[in-house]
Each structure stands twice: as C-alpha cells, then as structure tokens.
C-alpha atoms as a PDB file:
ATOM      1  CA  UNK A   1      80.891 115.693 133.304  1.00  0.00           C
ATOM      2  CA  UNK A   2      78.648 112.707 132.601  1.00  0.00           C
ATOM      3  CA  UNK A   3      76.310 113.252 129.526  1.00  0.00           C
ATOM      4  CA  UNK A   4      73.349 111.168 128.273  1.00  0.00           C
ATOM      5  CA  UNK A   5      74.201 107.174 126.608  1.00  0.00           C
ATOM      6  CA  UNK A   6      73.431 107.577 123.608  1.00  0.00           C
ATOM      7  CA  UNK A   7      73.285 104.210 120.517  1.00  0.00           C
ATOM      8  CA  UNK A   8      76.201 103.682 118.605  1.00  0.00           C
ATOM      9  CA  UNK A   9      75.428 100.265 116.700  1.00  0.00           C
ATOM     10  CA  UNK A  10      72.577  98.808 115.814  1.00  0.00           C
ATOM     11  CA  UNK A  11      72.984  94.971 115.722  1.00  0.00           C
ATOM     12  CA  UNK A  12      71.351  91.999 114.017  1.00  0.00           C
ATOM     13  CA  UNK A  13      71.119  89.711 116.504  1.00  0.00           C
ATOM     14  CA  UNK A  14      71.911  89.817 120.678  1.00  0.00           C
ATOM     15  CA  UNK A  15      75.143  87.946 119.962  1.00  0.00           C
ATOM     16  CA  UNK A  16      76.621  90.903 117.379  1.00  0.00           C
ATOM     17  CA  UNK A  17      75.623  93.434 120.346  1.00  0.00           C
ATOM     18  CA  UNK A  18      77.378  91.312 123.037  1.00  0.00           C
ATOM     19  CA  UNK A  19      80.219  90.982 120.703  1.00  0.00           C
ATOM     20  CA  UNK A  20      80.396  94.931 119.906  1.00  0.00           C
ATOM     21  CA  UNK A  21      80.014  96.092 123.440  1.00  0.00           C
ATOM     22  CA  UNK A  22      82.683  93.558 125.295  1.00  0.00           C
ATOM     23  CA  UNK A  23      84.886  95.156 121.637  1.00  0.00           C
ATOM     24  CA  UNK A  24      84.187  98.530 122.966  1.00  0.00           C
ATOM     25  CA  UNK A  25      85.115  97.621 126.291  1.00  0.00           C
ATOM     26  CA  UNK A  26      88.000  96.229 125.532  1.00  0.00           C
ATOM     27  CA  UNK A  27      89.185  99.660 124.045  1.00  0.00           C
ATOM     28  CA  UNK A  28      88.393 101.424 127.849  1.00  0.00           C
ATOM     29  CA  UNK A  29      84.531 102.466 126.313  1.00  0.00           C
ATOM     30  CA  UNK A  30      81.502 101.737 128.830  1.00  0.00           C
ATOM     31  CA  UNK A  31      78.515 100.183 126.624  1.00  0.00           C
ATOM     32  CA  UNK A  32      76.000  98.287 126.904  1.00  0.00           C
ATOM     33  CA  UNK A  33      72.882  96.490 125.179  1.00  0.00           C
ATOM     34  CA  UNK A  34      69.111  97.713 124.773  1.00  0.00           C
ATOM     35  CA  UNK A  35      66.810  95.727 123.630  1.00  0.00           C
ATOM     36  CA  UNK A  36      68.152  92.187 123.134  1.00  0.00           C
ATOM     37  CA  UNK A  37      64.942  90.689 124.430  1.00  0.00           C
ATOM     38  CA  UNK A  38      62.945  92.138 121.969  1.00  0.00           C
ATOM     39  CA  UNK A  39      64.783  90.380 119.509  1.00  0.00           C
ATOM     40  CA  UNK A  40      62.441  86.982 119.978  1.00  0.00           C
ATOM     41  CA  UNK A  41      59.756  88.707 118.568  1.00  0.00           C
ATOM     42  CA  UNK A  42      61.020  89.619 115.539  1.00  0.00           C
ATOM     43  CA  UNK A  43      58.284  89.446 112.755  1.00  0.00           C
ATOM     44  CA  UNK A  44      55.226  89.423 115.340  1.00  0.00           C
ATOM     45  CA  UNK A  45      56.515  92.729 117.183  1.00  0.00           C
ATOM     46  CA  UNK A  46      55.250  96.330 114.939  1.00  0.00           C
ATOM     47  CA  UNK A  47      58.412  97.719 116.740  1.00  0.00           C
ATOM     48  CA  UNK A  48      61.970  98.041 116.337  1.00  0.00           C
ATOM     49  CA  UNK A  49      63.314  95.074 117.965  1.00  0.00           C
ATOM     50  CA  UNK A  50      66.806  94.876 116.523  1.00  0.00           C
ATOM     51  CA  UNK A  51      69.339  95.017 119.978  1.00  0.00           C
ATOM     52  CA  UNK A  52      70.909  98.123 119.748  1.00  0.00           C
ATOM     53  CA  UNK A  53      74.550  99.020 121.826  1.00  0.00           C
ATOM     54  CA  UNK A  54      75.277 102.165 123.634  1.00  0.00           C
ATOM     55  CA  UNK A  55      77.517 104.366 124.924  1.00  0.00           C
ATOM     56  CA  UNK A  56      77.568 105.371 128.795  1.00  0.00           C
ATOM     57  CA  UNK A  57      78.950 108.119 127.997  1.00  0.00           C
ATOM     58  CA  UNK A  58      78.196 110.644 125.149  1.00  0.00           C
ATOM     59  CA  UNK A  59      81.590 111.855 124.891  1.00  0.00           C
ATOM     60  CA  UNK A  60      82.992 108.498 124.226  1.00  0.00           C
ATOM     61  CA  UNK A  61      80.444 108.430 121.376  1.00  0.00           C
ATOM     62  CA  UNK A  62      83.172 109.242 118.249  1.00  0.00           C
ATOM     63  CA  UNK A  63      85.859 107.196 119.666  1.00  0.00           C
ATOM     64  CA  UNK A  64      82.720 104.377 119.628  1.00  0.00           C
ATOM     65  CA  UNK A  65      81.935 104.760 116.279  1.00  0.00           C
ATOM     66  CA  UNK A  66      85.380 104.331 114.504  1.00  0.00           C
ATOM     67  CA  UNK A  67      85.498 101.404 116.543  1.00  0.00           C
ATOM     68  CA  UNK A  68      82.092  99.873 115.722  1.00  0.00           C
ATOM     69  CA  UNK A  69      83.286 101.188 111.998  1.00  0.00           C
ATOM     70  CA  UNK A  70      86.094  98.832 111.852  1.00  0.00           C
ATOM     71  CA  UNK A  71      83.988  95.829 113.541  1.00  0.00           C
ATOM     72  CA  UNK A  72      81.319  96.345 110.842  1.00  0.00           C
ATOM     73  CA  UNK A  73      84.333  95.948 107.916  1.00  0.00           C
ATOM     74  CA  UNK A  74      85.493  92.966 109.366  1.00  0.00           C
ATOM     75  CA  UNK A  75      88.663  92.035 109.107  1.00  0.00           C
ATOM     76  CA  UNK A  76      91.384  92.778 106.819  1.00  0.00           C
ATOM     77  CA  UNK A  77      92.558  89.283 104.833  1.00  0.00           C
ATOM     78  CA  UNK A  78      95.844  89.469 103.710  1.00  0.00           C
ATOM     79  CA  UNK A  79      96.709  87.261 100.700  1.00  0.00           C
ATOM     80  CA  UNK A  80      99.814  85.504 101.451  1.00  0.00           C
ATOM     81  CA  UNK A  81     100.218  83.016 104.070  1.00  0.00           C
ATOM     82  CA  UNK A  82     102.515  83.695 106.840  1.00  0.00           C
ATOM     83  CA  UNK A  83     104.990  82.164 109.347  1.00  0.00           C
ATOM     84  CA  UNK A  84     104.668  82.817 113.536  1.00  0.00           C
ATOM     85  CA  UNK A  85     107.910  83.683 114.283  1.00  0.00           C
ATOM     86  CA  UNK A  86     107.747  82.362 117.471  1.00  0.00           C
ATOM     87  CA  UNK A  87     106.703  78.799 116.806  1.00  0.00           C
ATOM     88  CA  UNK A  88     106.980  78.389 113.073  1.00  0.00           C
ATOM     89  CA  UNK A  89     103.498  77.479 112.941  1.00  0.00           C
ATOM     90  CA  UNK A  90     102.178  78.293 108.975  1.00  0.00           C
ATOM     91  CA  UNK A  91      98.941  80.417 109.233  1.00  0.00           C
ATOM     92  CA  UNK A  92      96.593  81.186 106.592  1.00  0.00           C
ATOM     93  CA  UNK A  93      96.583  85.021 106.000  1.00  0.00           C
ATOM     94  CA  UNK A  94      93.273  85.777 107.441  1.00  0.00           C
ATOM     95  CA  UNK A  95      94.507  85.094 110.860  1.00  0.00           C
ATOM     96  CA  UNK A  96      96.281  87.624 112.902  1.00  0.00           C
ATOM     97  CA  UNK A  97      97.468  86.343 115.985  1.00  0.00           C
ATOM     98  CA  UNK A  98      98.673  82.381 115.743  1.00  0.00           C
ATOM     99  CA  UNK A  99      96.468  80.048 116.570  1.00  0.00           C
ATOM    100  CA  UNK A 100      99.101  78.023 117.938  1.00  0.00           C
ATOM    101  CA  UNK A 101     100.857  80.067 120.794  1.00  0.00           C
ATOM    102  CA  UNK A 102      99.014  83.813 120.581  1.00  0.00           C
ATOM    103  CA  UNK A 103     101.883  85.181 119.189  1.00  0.00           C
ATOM    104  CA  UNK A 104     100.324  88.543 117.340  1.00  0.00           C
ATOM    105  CA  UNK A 105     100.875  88.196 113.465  1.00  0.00           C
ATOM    106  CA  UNK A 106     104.143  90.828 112.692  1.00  0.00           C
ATOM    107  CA  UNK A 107     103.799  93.815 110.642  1.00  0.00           C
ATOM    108  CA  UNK A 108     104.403  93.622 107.091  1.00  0.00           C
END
C-alpha cells in the first residue's frame, strides 16, 4: 500500500537536495526534490524557499532518515593514512575508496 511522500531533508541549496535524493536512491529509496526553484529568491521571497527532499513513499520514511542522518555527519576521517591493497597507491585517511583504481578502503 502506497502512502502519502512525505519531507525527509531539508537542504541548503538545490545541489545538497540533488545530492541527498540520487544518496537515497542509491540505497533502493524513491525521492525527490520540492522546491529547488524557489531557492533564487532567497531573501526577496516571505516564504520558505529552502529545497526540501522527499520520500515517495511514507513507509520508506525511517529507513530515509538514518540515511539523510549519516549524509548530514559527513564523513568519518580516519587519522592514519592508508595503503590500497590493490595498487599500493598511499591515500590520505579521509578517503575511502582509492582514488586510483576504486578499490573500497579495507576494514580496520
């Protein structure tokens, strides 16, 4: 049973809601972006023009916000360097997956 979309993330700009739905969808959730023309007329608009993202489906709506949870935290910088074990490549430890040949960064 379908229910009603319902906004999971309120962004700052268009390109934070672009980037949080195509996350979502990534993850199997249907989203999408209202109000990310508004956005141009921030300061002369008495409205909320902020681009908000939502969720086709209201059931999806928890899975959503743990996701858009994480996204909002950023990621998680490690503090040592590290080594791709695939290509030797040295990565700073901010990175997860190596720049080099996409090899994901191994667990620790």
């Amino acid at each position: 049973m379908k229910h009603q979309p319902r906004e999971v993330y309120i962004a700052a700009d268009p390109v934070n809601a672009e980037i949080a739905k195509d996350m979502l969808a990534s993850h199997g959730i249907a989203a999408h972006v209202r109000r990310q023309y508004l956005w141009g007329g921030m300061g002369q608009l008495p409205a909320d023009v902020y681009p908000g993202v939502w969720v086709d489906d209201d059931g999806d709506y928890q899975a959503a916000r743990r996701l858009i949870e994480s996204f909002e935290r950023g990621p998680v910088a490690s503090a040592s360097p590290w080594f791709c074990p695939s290509c030797g490549e040295r990565l700073d430890g901010q990175f997860t997956t190596c720049w080099s040949c996409q090899t994901p960064r191994p667990a620790e």
